[in-house]
N, C-alpha and C. Protein backbone atom coordinates (compact mmCIF):
# COMPACT_ATOMS: atom_id res chain seq x y z
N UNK A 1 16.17 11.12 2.09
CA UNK A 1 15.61 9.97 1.41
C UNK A 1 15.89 8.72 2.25
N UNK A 2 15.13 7.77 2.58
CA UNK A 2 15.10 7.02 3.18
C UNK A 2 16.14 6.08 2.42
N UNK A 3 16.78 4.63 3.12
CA UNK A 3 17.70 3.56 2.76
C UNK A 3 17.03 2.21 2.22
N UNK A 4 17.44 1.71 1.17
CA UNK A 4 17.07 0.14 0.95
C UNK A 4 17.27 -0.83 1.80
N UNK A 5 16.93 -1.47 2.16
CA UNK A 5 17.68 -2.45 3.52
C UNK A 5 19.08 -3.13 2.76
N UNK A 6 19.63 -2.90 3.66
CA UNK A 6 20.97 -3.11 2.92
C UNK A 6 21.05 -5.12 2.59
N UNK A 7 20.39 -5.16 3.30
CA UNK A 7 20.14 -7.23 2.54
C UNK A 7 19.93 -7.61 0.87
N UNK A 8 18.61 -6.22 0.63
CA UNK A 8 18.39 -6.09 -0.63
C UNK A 8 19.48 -5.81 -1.90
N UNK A 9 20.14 -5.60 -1.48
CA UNK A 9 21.66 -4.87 -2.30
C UNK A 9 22.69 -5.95 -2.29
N UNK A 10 22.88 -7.02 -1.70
CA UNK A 10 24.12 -7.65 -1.91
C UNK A 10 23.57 -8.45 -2.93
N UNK A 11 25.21 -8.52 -3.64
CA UNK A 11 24.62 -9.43 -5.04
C UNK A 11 24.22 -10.78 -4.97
N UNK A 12 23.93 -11.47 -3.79
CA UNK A 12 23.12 -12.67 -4.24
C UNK A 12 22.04 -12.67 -4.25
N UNK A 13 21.66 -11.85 -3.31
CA UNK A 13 20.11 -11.57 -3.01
C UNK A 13 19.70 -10.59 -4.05
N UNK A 14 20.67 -9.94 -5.06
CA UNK A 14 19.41 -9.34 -6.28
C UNK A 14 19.65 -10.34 -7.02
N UNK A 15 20.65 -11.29 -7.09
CA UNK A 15 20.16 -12.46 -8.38
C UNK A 15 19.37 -13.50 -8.09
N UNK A 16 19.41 -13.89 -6.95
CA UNK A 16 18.15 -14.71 -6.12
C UNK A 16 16.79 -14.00 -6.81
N UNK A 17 17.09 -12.54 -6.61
CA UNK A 17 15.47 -11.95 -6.54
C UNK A 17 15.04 -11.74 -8.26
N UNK A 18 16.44 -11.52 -8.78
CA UNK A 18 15.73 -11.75 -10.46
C UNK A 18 15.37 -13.07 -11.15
N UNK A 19 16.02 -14.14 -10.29
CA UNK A 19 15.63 -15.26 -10.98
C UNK A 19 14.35 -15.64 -10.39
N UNK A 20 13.69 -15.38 -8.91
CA UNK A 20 12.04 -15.44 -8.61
C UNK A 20 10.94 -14.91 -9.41
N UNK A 21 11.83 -12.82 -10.01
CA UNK A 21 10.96 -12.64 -10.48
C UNK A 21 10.68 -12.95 -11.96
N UNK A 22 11.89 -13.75 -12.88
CA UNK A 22 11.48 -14.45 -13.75
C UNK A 22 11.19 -15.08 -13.75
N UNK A 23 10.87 -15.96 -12.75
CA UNK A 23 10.53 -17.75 -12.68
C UNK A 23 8.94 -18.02 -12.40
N UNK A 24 8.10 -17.03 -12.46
CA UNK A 24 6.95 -17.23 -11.70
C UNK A 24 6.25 -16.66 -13.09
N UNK A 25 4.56 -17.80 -13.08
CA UNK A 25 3.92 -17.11 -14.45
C UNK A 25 3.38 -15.70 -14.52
N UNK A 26 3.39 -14.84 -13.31
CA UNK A 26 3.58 -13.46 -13.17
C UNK A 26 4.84 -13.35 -13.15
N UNK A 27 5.24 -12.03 -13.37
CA UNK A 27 6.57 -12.17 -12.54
C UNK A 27 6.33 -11.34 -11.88
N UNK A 28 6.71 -10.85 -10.83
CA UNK A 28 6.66 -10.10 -9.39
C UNK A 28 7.55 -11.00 -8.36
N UNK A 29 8.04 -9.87 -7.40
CA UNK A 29 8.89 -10.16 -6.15
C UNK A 29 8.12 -9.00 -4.96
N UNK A 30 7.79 -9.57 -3.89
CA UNK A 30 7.21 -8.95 -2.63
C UNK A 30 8.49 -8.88 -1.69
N UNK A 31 8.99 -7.56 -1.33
CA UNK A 31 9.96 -7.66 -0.38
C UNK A 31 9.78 -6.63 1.12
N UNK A 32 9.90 -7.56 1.87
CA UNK A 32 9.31 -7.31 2.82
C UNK A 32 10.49 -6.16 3.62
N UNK A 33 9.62 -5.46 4.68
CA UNK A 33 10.91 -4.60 5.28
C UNK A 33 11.92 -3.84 4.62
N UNK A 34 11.22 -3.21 3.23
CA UNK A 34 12.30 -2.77 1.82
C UNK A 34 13.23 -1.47 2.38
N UNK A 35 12.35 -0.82 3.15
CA UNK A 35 13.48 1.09 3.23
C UNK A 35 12.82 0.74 4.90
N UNK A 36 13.61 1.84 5.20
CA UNK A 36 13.94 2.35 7.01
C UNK A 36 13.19 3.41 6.83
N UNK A 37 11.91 3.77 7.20
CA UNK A 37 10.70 4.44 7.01
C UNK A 37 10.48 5.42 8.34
N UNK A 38 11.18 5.10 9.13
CA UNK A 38 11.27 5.68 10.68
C UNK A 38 11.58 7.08 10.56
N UNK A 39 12.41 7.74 9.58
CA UNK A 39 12.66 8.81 9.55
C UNK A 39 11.45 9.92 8.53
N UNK A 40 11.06 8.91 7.89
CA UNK A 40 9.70 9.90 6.76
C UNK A 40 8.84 10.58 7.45
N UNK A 41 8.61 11.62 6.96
CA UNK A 41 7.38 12.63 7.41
C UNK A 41 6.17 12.14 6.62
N UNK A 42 5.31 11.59 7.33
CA UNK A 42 3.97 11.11 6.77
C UNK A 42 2.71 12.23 6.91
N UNK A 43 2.74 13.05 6.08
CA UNK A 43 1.65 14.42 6.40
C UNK A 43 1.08 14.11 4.98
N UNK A 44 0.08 13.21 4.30
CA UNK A 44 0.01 13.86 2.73
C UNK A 44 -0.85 14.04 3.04
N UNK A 45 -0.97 15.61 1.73
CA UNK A 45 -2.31 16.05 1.56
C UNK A 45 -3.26 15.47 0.31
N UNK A 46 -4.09 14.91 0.95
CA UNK A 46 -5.22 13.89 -0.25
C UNK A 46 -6.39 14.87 -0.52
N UNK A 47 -6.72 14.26 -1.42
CA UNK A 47 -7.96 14.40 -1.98
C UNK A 47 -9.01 13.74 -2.29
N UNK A 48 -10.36 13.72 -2.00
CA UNK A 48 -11.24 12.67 -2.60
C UNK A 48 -11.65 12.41 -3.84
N UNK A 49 -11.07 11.12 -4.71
CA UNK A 49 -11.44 11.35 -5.89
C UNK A 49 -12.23 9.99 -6.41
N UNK A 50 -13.27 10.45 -6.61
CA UNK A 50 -14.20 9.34 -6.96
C UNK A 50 -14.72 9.27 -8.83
N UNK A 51 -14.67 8.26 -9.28
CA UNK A 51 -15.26 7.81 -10.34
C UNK A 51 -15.50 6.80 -10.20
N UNK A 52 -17.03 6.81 -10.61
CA UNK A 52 -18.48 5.71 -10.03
C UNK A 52 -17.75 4.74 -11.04
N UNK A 53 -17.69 3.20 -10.78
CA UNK A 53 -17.48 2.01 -11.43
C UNK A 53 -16.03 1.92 -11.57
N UNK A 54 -15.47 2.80 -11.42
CA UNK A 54 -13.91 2.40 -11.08
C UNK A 54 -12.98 2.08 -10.21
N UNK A 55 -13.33 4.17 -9.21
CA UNK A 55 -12.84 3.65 -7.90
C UNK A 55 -12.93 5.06 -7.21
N UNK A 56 -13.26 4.95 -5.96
CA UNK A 56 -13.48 5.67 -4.97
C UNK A 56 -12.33 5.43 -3.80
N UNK A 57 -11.68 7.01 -3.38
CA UNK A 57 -10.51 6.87 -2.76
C UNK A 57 -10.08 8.21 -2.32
N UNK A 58 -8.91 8.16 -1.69
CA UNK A 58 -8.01 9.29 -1.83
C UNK A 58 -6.57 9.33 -1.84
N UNK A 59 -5.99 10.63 -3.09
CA UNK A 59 -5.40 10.33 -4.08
C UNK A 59 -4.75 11.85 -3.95
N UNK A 60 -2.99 11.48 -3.44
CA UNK A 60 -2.24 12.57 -3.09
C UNK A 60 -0.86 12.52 -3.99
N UNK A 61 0.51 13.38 -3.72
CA UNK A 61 1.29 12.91 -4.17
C UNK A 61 2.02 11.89 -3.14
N UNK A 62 2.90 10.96 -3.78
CA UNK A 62 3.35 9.66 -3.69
C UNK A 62 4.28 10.46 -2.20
N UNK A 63 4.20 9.59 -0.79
CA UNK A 63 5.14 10.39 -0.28
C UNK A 63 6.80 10.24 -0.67
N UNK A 64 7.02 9.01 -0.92
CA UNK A 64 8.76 9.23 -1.63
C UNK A 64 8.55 9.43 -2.92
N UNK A 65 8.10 9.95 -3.20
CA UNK A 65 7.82 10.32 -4.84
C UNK A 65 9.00 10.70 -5.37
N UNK A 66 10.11 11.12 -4.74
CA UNK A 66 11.55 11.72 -5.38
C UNK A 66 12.40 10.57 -4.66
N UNK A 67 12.22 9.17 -3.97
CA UNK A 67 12.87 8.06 -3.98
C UNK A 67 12.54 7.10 -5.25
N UNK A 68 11.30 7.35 -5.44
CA UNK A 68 10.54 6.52 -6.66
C UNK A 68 11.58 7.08 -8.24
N UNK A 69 11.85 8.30 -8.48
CA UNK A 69 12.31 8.79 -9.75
C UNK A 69 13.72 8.89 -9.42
N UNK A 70 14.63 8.10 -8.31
CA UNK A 70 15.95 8.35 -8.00
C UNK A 70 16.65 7.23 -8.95
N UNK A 71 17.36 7.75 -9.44
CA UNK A 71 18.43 6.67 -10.50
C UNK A 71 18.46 5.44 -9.50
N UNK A 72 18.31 5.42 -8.08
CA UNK A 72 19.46 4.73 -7.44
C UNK A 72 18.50 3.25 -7.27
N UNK A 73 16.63 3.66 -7.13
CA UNK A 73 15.89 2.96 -6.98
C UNK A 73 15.43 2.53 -8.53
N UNK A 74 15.42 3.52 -9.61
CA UNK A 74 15.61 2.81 -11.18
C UNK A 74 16.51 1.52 -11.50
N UNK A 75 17.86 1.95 -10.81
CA UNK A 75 18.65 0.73 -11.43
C UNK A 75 18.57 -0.60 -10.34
N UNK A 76 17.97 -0.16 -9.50
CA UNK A 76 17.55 -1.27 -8.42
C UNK A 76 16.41 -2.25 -9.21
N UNK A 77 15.73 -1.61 -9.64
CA UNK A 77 14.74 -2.24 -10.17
C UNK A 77 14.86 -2.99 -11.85
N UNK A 78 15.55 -2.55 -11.92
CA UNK A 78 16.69 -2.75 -13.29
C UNK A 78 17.54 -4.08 -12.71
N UNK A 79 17.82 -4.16 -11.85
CA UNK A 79 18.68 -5.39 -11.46
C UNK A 79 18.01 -6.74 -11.19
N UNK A 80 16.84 -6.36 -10.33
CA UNK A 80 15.83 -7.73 -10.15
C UNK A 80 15.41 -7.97 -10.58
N UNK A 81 14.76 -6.88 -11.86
CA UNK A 81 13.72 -7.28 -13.28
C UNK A 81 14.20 -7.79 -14.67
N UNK A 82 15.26 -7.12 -14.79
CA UNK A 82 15.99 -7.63 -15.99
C UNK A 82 15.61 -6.71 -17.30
N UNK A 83 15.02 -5.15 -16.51
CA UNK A 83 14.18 -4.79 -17.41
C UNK A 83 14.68 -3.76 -17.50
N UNK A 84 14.29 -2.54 -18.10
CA UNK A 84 14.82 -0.73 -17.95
C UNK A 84 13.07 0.01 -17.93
N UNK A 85 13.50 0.09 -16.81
CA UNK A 85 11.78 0.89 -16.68
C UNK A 85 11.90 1.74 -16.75
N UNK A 86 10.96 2.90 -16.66
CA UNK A 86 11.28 4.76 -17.14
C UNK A 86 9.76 5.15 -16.51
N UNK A 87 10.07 5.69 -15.72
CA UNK A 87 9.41 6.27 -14.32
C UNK A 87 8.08 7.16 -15.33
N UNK A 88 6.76 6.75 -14.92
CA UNK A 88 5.85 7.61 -15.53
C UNK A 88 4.91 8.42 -13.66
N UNK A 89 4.96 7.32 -13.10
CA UNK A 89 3.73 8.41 -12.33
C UNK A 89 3.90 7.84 -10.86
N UNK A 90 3.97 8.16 -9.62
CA UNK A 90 3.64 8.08 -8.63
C UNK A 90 2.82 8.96 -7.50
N UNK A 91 1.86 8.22 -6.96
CA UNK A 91 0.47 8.73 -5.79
C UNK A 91 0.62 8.20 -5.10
N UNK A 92 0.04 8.84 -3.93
CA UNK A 92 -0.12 8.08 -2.57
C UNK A 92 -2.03 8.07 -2.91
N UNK A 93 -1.82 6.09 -2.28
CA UNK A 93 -3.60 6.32 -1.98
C UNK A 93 -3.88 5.57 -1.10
N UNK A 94 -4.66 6.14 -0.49
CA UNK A 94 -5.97 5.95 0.56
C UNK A 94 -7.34 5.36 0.34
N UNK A 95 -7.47 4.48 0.80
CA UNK A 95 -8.38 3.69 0.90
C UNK A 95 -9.26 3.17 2.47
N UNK A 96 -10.05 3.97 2.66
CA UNK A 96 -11.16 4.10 3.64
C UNK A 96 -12.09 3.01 3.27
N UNK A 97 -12.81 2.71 4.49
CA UNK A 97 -14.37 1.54 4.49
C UNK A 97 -15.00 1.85 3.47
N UNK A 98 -15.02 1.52 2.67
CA UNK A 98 -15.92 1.24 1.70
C UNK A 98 -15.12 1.33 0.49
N UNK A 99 -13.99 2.43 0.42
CA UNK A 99 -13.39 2.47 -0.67
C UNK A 99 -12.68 1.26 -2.00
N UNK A 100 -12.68 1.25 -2.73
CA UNK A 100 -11.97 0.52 -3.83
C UNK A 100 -11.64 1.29 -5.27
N UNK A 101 -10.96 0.24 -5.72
CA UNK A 101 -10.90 0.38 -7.40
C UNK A 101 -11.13 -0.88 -7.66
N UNK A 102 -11.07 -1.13 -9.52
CA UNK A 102 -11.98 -1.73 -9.87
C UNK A 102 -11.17 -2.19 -11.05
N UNK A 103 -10.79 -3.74 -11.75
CA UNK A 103 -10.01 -4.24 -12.42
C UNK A 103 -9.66 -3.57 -13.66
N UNK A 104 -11.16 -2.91 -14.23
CA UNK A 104 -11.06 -2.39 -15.25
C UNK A 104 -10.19 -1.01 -15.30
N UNK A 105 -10.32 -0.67 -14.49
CA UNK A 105 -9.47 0.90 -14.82
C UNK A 105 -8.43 0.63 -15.52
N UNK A 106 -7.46 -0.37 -15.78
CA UNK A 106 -6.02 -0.55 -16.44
C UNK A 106 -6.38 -1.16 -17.91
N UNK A 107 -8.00 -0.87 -18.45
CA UNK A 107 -7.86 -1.67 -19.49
C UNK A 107 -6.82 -1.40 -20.63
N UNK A 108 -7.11 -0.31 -20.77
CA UNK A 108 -6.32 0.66 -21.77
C UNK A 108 -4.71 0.21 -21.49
N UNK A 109 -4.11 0.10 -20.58
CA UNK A 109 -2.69 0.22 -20.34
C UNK A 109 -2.12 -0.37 -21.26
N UNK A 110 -0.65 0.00 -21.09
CA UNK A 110 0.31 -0.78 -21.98
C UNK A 110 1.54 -1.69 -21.08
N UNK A 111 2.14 -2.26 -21.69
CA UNK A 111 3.61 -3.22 -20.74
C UNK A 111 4.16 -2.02 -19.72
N UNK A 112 3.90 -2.46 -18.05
CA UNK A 112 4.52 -1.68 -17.48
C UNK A 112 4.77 -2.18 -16.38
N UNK A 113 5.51 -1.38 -15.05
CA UNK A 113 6.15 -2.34 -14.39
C UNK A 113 5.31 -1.48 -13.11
N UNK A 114 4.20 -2.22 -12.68
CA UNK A 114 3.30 -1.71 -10.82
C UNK A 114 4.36 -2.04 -9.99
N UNK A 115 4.50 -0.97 -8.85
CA UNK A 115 4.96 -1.16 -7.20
C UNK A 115 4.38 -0.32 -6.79
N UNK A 116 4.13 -1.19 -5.52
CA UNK A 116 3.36 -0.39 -4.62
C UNK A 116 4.07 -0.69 -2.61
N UNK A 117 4.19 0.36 -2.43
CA UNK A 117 4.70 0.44 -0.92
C UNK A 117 3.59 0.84 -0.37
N UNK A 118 3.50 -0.50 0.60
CA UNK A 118 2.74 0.04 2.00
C UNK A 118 3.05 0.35 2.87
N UNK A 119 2.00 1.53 3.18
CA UNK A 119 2.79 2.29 4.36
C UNK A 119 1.31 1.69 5.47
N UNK A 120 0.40 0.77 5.23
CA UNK A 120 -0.16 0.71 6.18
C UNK A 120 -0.03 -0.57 7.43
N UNK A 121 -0.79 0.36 8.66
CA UNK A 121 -0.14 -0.18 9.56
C UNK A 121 -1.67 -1.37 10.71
N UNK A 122 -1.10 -2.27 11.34
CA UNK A 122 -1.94 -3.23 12.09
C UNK A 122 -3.30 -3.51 11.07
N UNK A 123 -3.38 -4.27 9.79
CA UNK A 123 -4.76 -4.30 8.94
C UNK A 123 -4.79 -5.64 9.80
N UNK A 124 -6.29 -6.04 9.47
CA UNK A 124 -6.46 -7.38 9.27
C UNK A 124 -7.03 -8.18 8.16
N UNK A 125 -6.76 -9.32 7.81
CA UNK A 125 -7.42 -9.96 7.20
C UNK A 125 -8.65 -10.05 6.08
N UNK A 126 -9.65 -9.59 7.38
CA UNK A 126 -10.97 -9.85 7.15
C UNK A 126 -11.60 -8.76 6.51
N UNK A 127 -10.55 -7.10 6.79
CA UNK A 127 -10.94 -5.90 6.02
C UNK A 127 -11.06 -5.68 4.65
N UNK A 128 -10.44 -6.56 3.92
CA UNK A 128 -9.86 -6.91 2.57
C UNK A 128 -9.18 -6.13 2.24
N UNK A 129 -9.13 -4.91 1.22
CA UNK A 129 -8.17 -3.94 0.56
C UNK A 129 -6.84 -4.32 0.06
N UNK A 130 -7.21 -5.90 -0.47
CA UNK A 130 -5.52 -6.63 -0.48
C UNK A 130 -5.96 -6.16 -2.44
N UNK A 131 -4.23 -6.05 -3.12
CA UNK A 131 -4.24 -5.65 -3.96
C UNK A 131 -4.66 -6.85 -4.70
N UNK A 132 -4.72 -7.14 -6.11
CA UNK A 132 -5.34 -8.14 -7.22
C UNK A 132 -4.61 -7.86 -8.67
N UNK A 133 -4.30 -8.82 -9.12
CA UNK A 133 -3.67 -8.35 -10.40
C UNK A 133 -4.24 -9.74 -11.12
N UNK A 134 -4.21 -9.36 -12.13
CA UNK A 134 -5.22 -10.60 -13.06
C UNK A 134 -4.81 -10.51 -14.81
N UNK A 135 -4.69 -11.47 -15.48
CA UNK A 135 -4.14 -11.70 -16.84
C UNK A 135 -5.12 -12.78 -17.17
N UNK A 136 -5.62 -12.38 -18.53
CA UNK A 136 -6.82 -13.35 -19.37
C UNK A 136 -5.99 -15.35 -19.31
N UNK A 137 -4.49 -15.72 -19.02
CA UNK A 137 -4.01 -16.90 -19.11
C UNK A 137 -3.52 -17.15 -18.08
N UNK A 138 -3.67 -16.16 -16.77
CA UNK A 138 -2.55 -16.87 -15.61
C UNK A 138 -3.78 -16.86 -14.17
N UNK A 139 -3.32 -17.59 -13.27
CA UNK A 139 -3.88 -17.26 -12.16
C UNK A 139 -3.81 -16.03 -11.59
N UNK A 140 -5.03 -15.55 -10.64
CA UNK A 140 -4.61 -14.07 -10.21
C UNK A 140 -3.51 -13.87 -9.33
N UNK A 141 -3.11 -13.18 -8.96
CA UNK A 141 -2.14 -13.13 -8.02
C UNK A 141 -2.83 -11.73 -7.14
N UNK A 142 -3.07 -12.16 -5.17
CA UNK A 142 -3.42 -11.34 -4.28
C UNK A 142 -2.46 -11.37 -3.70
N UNK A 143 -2.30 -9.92 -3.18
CA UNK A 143 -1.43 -9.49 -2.28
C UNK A 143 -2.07 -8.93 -0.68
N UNK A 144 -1.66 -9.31 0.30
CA UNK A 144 -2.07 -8.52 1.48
C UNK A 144 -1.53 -7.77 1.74
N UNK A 145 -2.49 -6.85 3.19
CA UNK A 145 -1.51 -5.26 3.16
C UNK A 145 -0.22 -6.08 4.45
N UNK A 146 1.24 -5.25 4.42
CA UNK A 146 1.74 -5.80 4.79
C UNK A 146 2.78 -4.58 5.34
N UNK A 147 2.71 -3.99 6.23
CA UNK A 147 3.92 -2.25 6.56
C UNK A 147 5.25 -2.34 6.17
N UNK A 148 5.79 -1.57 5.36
CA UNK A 148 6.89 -1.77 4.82
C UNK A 148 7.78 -2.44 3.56
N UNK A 149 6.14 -3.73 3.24
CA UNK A 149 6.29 -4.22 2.10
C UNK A 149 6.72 -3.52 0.71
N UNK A 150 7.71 -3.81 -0.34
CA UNK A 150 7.52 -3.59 -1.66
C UNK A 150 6.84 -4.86 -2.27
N UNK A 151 6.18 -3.86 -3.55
CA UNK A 151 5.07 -5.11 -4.43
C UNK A 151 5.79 -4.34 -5.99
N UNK A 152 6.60 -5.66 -6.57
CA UNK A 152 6.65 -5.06 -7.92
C UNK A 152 6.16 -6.35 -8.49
N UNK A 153 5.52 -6.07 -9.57
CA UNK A 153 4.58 -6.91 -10.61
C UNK A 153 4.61 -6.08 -12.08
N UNK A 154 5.09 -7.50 -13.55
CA UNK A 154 5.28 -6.96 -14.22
C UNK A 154 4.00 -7.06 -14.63
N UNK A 155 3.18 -6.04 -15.52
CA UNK A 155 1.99 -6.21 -15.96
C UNK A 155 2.41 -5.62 -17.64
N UNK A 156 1.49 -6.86 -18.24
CA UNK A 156 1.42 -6.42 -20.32
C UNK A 156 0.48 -6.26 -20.12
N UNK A 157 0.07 -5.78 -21.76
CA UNK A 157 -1.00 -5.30 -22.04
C UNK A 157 -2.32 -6.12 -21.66
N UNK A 158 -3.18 -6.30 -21.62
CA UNK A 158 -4.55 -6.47 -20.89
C UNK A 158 -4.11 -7.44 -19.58
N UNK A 159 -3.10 -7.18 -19.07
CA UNK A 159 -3.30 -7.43 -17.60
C UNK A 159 -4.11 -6.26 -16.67
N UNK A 160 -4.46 -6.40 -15.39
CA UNK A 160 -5.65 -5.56 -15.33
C UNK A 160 -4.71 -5.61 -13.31
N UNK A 161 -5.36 -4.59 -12.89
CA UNK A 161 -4.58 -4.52 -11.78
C UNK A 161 -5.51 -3.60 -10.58
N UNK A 162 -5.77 -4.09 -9.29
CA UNK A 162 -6.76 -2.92 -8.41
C UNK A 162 -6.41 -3.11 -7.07
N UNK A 163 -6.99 -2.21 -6.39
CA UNK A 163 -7.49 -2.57 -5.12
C UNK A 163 -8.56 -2.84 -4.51
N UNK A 164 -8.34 -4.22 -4.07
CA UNK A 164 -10.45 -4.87 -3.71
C UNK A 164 -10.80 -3.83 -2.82
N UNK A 165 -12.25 -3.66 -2.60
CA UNK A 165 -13.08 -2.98 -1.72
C UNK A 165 -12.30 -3.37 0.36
N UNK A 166 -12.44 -2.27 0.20
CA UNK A 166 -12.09 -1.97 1.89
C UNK A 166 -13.80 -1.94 2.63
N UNK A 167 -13.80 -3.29 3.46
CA UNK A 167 -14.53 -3.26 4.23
C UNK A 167 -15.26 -2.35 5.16
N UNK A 168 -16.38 -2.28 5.74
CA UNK A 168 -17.19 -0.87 6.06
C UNK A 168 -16.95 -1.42 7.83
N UNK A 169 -16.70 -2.66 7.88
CA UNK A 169 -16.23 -2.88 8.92
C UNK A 169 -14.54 -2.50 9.58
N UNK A 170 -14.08 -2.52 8.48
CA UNK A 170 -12.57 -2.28 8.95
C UNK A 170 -12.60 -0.91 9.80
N UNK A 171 -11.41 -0.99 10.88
CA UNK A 171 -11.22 0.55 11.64
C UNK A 171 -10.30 1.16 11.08
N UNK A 172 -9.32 0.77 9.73
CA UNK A 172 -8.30 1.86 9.30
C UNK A 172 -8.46 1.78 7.90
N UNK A 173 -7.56 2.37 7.34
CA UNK A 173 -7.36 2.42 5.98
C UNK A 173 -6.37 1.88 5.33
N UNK A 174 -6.35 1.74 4.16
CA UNK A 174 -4.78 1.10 3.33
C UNK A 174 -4.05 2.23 3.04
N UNK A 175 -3.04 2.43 2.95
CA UNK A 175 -2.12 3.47 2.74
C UNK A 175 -1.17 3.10 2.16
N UNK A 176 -0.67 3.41 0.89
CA UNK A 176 0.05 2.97 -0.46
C UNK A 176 0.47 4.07 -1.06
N UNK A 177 2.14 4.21 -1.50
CA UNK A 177 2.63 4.70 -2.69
C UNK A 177 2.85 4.12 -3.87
N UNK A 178 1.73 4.26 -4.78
CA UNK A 178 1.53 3.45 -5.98
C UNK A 178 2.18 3.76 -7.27
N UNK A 179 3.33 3.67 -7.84
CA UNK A 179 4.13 3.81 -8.90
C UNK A 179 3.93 2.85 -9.55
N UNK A 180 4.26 3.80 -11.03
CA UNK A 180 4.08 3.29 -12.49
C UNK A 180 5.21 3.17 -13.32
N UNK A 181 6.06 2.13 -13.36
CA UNK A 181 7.39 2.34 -14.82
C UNK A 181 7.09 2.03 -16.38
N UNK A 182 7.17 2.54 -17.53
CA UNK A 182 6.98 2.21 -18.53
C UNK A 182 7.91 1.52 -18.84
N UNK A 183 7.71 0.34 -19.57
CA UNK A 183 8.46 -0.70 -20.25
C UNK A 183 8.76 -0.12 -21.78
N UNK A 184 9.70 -0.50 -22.19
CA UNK A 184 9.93 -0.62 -24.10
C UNK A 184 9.35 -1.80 -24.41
C-alpha cells in the first residue's frame, strides 16, 4: 500500500486542513502530491460503459481500492473533515476524447463525502475533463486534472457532481480513482 506524504499527517497541517475544509461555502480540501505512487502497479482492467445522457467512459476497479477502505485513510479523512464517513464504493475511471459524465447522474444521492485521485499524467488545459461539482446556493467549484492530486468535497443532498467532456482534441485521457463515503 502506498504512503500519505508524511506533511499530510503532522498535526498542524490536519488542523490547518480541517479548518479550510470547513471554512469554504463547499467544503473540500485539494491536496496535492497526497501518496508516493512510484511503487503502484497501474494495469486496470476497464470496461466500456456507456449510458446515453449521463456518461460515457471506462469503468474498472479503483486501483488502491484496499487503501481507499483502510482504517488508516478512514480516520485520515475523519481528521480533516470533522466527519465519520463509511466507505460505500470505489472505481477507477477513464475518460478518453470525447468521453464525459453528466451533472445529473448524482441526482438521487444522499450526504456524502467524493474523492477522487488522479492518476493522470502531462493534461492540458484546453482538453477539459476537469471535474465540476455544483449546489442549487453556492458557486460551482472546478477542479483541474492535476498527477497525484487528492480531491475531497463534501456533497448533500442535491449537490450534483461530474466529469466535463474530454476533448476530441486531447492526446490522453483522465485517469481517476473515484471514491464514495457515506455520511450519517
Amino acid at each position: 500500500m502506498p504512503d500519505i506524504n508524511f506533511y499530510y499527517l503532522e498535526k498542524a497541517t490536519l488542523s490547518n486542513l480541517k479548518r479550510i475544509f470547513n471554512s469554504s461555502d463547499f467544503p473540500f480540501v485539494r491536496l496535492s502530491k497526497f501518496l508516493d505512487i512510484e511503487s503502484v502497479d497501474y494495469e486496470p482492467k476497464l470496461e466500456r460503459e456507456e449510458k446515453i445522457g449521463y456518461y460515457n467512459r471506462e469503468k474498472g476497479s479503483a486501483i488502491l481500492e484496499e487503501f481507499w477502505q483502510s482504517s488508516e485513510f478512514i480516520k485520515f479523512l475523519g481528521r480533516i473533515t470533522g466527519l465519520k464517513p463509511k466507505f460505500r464504493s470505489a472505481n477507477h475511471l477513464n475518460y478518453s476524447p470525447g468521453d464525459y459524465s453528466l451533472l445529473h447522474i448524482d441526482e438521487s444521492e444522499p450526504n456524502r463525502l467524493s474523492v477522487v485521485y488522479d492518476f493522470t499524467r502531462s493534461w492540458r488545459l484546453e482538453w477539459g475533463g476537469y471535474d465540476l461539482y455544483t449546489s442549487p446556493d453556492k458557486e460551482p467549484l472546478i477542479c483541474n486534472r492535476d498527477l497525484g492530486s487528492l480531491m475531497i468535497v463534501k456533497l448533500e443532498k442535491g449537490d450534483l457532481s461530474c466529469t466535463r467532456y474530454v476533448s476530441l482534441k486531447s492526446k490522453k485521457s483522465t485517469l481517476i480513482d473515484f471514491i464514495i463515503y457515506d455520511l450519517d
